[in-house]
N, C-alpha and C. Protein backbone atom coordinates (compact mmCIF):
# COMPACT_ATOMS: atom_id res chain seq x y z
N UNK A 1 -1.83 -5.30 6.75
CA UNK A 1 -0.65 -4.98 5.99
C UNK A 1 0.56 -4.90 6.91
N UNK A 2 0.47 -4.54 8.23
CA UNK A 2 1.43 -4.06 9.02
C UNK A 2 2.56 -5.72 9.38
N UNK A 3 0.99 -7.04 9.94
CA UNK A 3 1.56 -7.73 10.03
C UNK A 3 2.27 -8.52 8.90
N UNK A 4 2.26 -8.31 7.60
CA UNK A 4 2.60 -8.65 6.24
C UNK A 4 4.04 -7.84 6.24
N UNK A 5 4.11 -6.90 6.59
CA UNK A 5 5.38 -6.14 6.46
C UNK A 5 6.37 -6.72 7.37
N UNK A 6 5.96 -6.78 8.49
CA UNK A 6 6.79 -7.29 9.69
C UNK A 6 7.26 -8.77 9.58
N UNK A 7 6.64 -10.13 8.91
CA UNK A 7 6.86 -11.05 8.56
C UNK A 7 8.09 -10.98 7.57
N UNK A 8 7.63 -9.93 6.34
CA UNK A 8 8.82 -9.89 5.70
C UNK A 8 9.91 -9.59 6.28
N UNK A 9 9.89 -8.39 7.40
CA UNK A 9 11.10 -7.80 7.89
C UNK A 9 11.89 -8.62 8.73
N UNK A 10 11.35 -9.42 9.00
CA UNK A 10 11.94 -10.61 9.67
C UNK A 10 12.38 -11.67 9.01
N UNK A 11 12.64 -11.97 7.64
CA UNK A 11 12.60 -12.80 7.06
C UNK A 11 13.68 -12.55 5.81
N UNK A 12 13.47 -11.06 5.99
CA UNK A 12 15.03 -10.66 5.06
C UNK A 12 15.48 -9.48 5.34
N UNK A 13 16.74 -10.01 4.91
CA UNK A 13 17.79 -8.65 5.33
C UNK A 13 17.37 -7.22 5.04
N UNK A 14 16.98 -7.06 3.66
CA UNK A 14 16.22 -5.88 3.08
C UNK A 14 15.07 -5.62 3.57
N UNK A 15 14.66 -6.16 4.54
CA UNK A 15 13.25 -5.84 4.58
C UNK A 15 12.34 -4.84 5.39
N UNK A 16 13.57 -3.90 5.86
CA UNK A 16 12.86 -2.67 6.26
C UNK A 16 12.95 -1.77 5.65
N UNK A 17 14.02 -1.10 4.29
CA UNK A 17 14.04 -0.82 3.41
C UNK A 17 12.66 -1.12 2.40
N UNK A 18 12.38 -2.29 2.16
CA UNK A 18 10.92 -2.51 1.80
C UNK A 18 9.82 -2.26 2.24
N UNK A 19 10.10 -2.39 3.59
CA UNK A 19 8.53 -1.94 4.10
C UNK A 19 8.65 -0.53 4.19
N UNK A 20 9.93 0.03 4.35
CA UNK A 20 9.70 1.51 4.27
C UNK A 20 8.84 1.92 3.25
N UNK A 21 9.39 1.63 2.28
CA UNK A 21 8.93 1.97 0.77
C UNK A 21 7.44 1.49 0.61
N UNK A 22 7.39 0.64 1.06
CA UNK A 22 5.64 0.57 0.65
C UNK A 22 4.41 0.97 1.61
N UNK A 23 5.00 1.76 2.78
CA UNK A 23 4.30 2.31 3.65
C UNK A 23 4.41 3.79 3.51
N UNK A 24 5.40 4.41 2.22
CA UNK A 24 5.35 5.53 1.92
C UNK A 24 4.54 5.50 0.71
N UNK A 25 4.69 4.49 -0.09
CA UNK A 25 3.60 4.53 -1.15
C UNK A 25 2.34 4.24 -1.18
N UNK A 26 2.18 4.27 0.17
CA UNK A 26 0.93 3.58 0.48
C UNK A 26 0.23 5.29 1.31
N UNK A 27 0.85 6.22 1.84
CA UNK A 27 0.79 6.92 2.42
C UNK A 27 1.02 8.48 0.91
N UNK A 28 1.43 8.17 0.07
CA UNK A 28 1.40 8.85 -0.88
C UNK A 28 0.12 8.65 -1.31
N UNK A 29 -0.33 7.33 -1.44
CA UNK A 29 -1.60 7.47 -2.62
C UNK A 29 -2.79 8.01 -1.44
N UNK A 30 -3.00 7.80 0.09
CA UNK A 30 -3.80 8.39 0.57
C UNK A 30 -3.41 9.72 0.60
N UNK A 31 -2.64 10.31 0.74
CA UNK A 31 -2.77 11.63 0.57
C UNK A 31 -3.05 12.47 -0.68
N UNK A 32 -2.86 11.44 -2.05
CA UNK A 32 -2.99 12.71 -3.07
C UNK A 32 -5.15 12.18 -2.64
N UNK A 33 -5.47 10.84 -2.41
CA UNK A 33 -6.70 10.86 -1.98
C UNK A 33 -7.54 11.64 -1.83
N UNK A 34 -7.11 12.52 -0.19
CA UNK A 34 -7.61 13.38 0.60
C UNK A 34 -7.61 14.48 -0.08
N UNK A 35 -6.55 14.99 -1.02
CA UNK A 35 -6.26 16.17 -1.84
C UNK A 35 -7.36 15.93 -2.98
N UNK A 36 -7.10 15.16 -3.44
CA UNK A 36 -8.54 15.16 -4.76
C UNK A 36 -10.19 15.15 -4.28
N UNK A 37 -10.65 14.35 -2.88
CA UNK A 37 -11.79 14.39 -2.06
C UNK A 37 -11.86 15.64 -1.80
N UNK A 38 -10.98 15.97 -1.14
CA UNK A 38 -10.94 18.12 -0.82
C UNK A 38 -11.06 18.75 -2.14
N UNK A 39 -10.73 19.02 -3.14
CA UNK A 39 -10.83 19.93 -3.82
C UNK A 39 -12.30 19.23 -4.43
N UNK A 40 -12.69 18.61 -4.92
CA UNK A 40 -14.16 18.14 -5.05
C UNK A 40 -15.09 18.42 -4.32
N UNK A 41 -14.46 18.53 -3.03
CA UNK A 41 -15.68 19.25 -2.09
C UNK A 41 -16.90 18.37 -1.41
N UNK A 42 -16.22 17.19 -1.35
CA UNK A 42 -16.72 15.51 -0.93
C UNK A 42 -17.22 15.50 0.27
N UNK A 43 -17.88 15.21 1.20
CA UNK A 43 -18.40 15.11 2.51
C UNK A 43 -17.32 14.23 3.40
N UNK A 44 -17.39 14.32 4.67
CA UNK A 44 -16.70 13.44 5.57
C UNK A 44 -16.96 11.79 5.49
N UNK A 45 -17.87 11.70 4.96
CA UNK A 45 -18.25 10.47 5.03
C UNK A 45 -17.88 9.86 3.38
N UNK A 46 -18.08 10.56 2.35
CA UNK A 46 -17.23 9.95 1.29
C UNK A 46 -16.05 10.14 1.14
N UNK A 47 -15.28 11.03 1.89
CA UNK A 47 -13.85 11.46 1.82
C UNK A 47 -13.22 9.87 2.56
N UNK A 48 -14.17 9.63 3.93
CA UNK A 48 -13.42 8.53 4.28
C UNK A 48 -14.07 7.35 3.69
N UNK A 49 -14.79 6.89 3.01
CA UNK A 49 -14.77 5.88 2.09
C UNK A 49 -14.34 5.50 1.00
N UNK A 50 -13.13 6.90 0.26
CA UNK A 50 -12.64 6.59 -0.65
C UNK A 50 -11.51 6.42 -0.06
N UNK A 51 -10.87 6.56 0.98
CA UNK A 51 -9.76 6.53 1.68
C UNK A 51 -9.89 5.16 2.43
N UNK A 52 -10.27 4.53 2.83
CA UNK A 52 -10.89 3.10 2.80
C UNK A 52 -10.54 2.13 1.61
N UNK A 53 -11.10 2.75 0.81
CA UNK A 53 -11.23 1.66 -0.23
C UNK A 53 -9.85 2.31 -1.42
N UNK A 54 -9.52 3.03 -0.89
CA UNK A 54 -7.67 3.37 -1.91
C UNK A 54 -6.98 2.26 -0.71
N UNK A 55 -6.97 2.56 0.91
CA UNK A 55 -5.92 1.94 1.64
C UNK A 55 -6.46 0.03 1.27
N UNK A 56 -7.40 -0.59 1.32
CA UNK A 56 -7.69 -1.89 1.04
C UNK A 56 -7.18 -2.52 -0.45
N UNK A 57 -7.47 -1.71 -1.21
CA UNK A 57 -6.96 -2.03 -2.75
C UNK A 57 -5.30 -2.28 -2.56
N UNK A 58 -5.19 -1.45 -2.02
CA UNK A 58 -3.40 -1.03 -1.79
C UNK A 58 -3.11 -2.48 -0.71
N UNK A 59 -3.55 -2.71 0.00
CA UNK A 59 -3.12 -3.66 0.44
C UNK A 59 -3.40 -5.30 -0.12
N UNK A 60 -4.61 -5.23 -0.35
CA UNK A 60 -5.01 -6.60 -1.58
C UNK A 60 -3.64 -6.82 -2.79
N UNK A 61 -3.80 -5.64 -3.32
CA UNK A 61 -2.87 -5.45 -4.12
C UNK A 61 -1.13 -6.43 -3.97
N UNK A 62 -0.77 -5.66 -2.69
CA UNK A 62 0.19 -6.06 -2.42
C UNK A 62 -0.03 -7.62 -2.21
N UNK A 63 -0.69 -7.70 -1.23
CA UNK A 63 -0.92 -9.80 -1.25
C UNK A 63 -0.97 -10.19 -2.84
N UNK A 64 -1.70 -10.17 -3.51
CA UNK A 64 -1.53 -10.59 -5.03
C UNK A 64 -0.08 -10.79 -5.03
N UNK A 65 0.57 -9.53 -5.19
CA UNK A 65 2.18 -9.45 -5.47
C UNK A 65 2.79 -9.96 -5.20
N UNK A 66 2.77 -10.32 -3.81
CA UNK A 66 3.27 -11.29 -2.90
C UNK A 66 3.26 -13.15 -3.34
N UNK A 67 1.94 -13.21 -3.94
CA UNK A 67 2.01 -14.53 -4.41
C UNK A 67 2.14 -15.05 -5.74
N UNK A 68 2.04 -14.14 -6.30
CA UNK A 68 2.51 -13.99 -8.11
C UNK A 68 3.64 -14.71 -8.31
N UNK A 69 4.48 -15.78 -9.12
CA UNK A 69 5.24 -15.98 -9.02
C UNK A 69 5.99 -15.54 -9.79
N UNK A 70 7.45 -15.34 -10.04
CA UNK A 70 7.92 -14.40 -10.94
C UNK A 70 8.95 -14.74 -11.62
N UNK A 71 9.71 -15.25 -12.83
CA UNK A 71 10.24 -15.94 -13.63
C UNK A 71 11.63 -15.46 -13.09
N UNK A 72 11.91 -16.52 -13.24
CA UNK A 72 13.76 -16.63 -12.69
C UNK A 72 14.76 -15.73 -13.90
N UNK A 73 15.69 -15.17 -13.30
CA UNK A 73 16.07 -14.58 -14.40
C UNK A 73 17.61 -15.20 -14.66
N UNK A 74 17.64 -15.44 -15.65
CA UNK A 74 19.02 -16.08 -15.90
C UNK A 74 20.40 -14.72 -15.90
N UNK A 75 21.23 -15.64 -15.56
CA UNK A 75 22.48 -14.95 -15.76
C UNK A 75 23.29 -15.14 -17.14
């Protein structure tokens, strides 16, 4: 993901503004993660496999997005 961010940031003006943003939302959803694994009372070893597999989704995710194409919008 990091090198996906950095391509963009290089590639447009906005684009650390963007990667900000999706390295905080990406850092939001692991943390409410860890908060829901903790209060469940989850072991170390499933705490970090759901934290694994939230940070991979999150990044798959984003590639999808990335290649989706997205209808032009008229003026």
């Amino acid at each position: 993901m990091g090198f996906l961010l950095l391509i963009e940031f290089i590639s447009q003006r906005q684009g650390a503004a963007q990667s900000l943003a999706l390295w905080l939302l990406l850092a939001g959803a692991l943390a409410l993660t860890l908060w829901e694994c903790r209060e469940r009372g989850y072991r170390l070893k499933v705490l970090l496999w759901w934290m694994s597999f939230v940070a991979l989704t999150h990044v798959v995710g984003y590639i999808v997005l990335r290649f989706v194409p997205r209808p032009e919008i008229e003026s």
